[in-house]
C-alpha atoms as a PDB file:
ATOM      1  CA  UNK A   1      85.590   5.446-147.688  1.00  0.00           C
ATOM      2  CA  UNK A   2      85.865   4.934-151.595  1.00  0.00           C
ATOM      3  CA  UNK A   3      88.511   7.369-151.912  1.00  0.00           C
ATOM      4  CA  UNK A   4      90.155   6.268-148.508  1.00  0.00           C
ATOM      5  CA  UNK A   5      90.434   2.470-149.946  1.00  0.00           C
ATOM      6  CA  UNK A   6      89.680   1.985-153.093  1.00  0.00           C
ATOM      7  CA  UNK A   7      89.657  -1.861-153.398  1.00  0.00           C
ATOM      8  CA  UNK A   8      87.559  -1.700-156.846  1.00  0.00           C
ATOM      9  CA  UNK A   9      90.939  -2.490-158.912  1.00  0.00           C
ATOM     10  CA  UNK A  10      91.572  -5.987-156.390  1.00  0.00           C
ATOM     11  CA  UNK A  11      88.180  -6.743-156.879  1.00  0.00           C
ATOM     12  CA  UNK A  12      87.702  -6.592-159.992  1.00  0.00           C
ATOM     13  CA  UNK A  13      90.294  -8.829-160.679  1.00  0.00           C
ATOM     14  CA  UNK A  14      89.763 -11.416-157.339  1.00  0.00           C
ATOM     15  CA  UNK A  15      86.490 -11.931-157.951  1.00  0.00           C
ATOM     16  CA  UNK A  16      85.436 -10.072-155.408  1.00  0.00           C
ATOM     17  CA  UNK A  17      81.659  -8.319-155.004  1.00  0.00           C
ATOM     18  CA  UNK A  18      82.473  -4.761-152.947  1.00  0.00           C
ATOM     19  CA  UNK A  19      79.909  -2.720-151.645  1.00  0.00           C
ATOM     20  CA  UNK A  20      80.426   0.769-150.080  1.00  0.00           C
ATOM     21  CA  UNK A  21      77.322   1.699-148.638  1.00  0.00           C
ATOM     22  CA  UNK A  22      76.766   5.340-147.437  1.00  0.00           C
ATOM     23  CA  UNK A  23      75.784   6.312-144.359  1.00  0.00           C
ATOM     24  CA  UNK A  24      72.818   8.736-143.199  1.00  0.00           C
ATOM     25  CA  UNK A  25      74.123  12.771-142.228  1.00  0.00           C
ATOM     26  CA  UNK A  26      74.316  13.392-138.720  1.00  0.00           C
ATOM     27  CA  UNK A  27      73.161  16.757-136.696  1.00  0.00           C
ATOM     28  CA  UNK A  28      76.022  18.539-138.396  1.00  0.00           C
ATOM     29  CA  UNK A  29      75.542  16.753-141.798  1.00  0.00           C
ATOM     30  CA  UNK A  30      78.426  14.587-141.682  1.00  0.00           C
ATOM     31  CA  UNK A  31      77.592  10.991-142.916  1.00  0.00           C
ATOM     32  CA  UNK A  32      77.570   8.169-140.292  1.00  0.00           C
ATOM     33  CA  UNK A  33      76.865   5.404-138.722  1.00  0.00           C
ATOM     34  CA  UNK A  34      74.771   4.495-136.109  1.00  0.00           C
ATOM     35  CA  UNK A  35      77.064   2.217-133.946  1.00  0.00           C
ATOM     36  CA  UNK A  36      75.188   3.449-130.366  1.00  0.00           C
ATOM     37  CA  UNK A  37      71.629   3.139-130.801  1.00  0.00           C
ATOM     38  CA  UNK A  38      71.102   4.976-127.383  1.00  0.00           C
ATOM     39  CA  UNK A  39      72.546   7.988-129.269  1.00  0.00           C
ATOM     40  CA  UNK A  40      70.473   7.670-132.924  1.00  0.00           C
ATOM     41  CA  UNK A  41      67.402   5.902-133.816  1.00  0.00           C
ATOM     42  CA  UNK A  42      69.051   5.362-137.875  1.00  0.00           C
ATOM     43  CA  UNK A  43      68.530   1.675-138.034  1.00  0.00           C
ATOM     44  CA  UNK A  44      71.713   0.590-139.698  1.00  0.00           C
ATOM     45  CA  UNK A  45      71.963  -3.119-138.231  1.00  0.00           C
ATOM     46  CA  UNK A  46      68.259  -3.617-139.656  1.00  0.00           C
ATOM     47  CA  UNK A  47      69.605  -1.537-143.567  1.00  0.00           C
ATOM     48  CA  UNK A  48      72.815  -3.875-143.323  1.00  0.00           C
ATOM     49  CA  UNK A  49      71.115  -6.722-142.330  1.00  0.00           C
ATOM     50  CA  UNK A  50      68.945  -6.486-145.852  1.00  0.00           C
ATOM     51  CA  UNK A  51      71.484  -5.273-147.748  1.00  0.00           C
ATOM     52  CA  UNK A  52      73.253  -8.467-146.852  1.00  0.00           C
ATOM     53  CA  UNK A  53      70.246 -10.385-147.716  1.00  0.00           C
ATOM     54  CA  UNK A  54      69.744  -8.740-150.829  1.00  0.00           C
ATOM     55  CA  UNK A  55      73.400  -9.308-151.959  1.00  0.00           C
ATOM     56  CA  UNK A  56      73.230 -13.095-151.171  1.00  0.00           C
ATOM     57  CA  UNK A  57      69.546 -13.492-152.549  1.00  0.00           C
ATOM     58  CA  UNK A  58      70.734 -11.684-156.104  1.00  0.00           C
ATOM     59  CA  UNK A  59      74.322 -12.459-156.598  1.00  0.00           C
ATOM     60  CA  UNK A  60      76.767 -15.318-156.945  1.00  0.00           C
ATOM     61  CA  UNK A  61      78.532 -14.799-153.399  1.00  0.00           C
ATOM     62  CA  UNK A  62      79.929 -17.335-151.027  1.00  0.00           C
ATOM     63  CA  UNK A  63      78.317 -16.865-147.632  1.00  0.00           C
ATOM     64  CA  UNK A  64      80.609 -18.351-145.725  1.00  0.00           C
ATOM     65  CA  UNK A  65      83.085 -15.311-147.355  1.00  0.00           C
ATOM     66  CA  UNK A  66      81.196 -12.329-146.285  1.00  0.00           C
ATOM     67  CA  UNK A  67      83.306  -9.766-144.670  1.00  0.00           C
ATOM     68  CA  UNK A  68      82.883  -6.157-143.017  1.00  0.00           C
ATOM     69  CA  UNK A  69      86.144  -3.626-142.860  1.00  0.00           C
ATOM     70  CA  UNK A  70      86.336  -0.296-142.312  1.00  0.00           C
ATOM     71  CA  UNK A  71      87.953   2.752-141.275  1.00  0.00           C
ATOM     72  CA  UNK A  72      87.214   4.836-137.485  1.00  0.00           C
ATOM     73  CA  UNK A  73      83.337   5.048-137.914  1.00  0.00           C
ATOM     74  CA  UNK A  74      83.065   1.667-140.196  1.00  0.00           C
ATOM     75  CA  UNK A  75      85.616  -0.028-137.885  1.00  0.00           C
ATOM     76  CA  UNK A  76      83.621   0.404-135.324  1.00  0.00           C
ATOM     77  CA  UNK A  77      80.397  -0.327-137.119  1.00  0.00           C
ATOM     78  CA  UNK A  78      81.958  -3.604-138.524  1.00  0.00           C
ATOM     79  CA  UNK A  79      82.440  -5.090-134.216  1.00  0.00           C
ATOM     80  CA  UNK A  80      78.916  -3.777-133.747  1.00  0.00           C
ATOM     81  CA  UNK A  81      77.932  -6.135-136.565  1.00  0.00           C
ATOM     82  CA  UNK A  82      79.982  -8.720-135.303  1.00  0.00           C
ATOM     83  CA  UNK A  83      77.307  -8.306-132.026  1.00  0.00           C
ATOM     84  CA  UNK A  84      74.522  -7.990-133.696  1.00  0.00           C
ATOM     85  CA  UNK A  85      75.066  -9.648-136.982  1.00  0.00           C
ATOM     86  CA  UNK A  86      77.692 -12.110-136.264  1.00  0.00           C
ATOM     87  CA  UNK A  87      75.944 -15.037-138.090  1.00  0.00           C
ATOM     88  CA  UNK A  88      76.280 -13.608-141.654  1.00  0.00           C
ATOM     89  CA  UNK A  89      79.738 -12.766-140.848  1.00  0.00           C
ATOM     90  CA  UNK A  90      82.850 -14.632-141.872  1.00  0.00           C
ATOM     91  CA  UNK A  91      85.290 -11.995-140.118  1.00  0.00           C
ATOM     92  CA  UNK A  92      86.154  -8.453-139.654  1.00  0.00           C
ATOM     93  CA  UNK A  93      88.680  -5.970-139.918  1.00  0.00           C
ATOM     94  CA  UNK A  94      89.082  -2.710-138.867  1.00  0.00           C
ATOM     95  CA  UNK A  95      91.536   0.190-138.991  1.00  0.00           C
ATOM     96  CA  UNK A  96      91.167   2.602-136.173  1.00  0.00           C
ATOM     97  CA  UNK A  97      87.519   1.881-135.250  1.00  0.00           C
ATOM     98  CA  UNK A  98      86.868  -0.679-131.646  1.00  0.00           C
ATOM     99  CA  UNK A  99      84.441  -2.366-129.828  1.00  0.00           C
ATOM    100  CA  UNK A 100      82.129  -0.150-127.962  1.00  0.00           C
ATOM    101  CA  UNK A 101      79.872  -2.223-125.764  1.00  0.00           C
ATOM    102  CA  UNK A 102      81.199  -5.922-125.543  1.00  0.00           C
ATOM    103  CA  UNK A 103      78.364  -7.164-123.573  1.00  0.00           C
ATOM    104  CA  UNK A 104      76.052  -7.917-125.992  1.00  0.00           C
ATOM    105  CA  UNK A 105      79.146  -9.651-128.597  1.00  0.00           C
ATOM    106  CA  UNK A 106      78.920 -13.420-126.880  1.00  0.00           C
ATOM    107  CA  UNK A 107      76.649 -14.086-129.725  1.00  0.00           C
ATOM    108  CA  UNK A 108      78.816 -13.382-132.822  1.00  0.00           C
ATOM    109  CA  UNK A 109      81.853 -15.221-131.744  1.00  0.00           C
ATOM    110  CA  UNK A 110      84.261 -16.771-132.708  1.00  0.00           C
ATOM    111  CA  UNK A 111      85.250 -14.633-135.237  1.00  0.00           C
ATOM    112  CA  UNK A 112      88.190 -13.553-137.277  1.00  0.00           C
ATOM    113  CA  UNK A 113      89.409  -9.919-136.623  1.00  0.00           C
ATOM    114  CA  UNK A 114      92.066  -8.330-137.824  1.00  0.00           C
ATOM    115  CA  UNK A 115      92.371  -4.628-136.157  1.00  0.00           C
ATOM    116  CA  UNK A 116      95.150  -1.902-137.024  1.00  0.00           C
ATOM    117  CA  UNK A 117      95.378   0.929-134.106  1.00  0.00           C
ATOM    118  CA  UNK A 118      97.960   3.337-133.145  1.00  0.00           C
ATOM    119  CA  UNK A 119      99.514   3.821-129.791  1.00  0.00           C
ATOM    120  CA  UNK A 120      98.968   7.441-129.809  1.00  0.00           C
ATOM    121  CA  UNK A 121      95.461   7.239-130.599  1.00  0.00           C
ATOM    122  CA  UNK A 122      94.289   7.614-126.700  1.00  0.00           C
ATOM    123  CA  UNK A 123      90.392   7.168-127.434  1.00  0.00           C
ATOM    124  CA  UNK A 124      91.745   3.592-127.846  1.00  0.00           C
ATOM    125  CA  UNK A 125      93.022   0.865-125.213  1.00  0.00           C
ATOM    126  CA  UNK A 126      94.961  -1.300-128.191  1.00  0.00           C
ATOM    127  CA  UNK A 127      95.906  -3.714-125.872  1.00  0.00           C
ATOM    128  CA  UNK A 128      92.449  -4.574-123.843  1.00  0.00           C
ATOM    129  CA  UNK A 129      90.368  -4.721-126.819  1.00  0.00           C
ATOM    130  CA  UNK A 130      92.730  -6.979-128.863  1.00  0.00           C
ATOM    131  CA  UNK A 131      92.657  -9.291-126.125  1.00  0.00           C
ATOM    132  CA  UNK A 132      89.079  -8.899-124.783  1.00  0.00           C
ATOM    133  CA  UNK A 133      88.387 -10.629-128.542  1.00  0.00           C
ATOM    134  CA  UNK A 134      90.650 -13.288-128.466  1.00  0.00           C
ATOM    135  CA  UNK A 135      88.860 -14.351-125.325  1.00  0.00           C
ATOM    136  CA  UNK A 136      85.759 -14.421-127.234  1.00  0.00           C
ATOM    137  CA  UNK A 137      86.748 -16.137-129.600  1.00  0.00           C
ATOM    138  CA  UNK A 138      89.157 -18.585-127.327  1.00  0.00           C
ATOM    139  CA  UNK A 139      92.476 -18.142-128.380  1.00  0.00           C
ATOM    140  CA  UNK A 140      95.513 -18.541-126.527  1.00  0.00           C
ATOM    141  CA  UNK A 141      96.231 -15.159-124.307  1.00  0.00           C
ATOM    142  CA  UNK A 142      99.736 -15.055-125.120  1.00  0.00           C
ATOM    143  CA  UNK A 143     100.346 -13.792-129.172  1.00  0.00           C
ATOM    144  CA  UNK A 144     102.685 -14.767-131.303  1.00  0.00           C
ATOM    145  CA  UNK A 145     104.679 -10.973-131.617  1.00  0.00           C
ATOM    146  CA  UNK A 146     106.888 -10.065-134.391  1.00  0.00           C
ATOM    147  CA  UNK A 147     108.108  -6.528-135.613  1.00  0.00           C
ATOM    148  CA  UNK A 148     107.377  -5.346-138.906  1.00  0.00           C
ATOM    149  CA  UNK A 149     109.948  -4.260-141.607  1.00  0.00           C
ATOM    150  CA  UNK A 150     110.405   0.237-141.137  1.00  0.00           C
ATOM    151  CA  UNK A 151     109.548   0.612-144.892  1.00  0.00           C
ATOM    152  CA  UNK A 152     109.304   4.806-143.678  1.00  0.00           C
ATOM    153  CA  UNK A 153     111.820   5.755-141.589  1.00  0.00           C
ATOM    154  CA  UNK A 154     110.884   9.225-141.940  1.00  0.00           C
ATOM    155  CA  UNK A 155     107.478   8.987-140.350  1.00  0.00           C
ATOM    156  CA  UNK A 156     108.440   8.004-136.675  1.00  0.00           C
ATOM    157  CA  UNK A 157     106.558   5.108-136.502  1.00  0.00           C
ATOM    158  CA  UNK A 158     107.044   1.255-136.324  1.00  0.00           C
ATOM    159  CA  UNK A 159     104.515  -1.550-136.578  1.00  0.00           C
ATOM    160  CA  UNK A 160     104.103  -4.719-134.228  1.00  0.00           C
ATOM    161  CA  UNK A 161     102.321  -7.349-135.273  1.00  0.00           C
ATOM    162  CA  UNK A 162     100.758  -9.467-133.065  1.00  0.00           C
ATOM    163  CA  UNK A 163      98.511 -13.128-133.880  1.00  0.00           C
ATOM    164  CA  UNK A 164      95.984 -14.632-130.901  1.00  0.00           C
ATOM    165  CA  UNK A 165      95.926 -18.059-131.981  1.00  0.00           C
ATOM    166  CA  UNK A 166      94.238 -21.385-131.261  1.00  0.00           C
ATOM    167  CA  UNK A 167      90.523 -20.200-131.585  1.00  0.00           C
ATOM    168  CA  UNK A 168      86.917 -21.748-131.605  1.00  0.00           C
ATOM    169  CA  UNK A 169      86.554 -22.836-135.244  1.00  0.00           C
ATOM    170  CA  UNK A 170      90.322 -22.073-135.801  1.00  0.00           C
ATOM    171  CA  UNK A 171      89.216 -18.256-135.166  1.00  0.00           C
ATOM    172  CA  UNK A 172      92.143 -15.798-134.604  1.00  0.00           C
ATOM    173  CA  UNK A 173      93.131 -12.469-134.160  1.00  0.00           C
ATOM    174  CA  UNK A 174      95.363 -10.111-135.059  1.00  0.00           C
ATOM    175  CA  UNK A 175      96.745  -7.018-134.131  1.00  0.00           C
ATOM    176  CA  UNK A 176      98.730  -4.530-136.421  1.00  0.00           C
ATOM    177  CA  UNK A 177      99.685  -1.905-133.744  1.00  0.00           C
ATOM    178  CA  UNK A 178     101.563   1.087-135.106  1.00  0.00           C
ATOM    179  CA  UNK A 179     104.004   2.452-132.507  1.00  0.00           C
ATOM    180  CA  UNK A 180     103.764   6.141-132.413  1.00  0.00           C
ATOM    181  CA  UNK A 181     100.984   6.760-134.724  1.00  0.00           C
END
């Protein structure tokens, strides 16, 4: 993910402590992470649970500013943590990852998501799962919508933004949706 997003440079100079931890291989020796238990028996909610712990027992860090983003595998890792570690969490965001099982998230919410999905990605319903977490987190059903600026015409895409509002704990989310990517 380090060479995906590189936020070292922001922050370094933000103040900002960033930790890119690796995941374990999988059966084909890809790394991972274990967002479906029934699946993998890798325990990363209990190795990001310490890691957390660790981080706020041995560094300067605001816990009320802890935050868990990712791309596809980490996106999806960051809503499991929302379900499972929702406490130490003060929001999420994730680019092309979702929620996989939403019946055990009551627990972590409300939280602050912000997700970025395309609408030719078909593994993803961008719609439903924007909306199945603003009703978690009990924000008004109807977003605020506004288009984005084309800064690439070339690429045959648009983006849509779209902001749930008027959440638990002034919780909201929002959707980047990018229109034919």
């Amino acid at each position: 993910m380090l060479y995906y997003a590189d936020f070292r440079p922001i922050a370094d100079t933000a103040g900002v402590i960033l930790v890119y931890p690796q995941g374990l291989p999988d059966n084909l020796g890809r790394t991972h992470r274990n967002f479906n238990p029934s699946m993998d028996t890798t325990d990363d909610i209990g190795f990001l649970d310490s890691l957390i712990g660790h981080l706020l027992d041995n560094y300067s860090i605001d816990q009320k500013r802890v935050y868990s983003t990712g791309f596809s595998q980490e996106g999806f890792m960051s809503f499991f943590l929302v379900c499972n570690l929702g406490h130490q969490l003060a929001g999420i965001g994730s680019v092309g990852g979702a929620v996989i099982d939403t019946s055990n998230c009551y627990s972590g919410f409300p939280m602050p998501i912000i997700q970025i999905l395309g609408t030719s990605d078909d593994q993803y319903k961008v719609d439903n799962l924007v909306k199945i977490c603003a009703a978690y987190n009990g924000c008004n059903p109807n977003p605020v919508e506004s288009n984005l600026p084309d800064l690439n015409t070339t690429d045959n895409s648009t983006v849509t933004k779209f902001v749930y509002e008027g959440g638990r704990n002034n919780a909201i989310v929002e959707l980047f949706r990018v229109n034919g990517g």
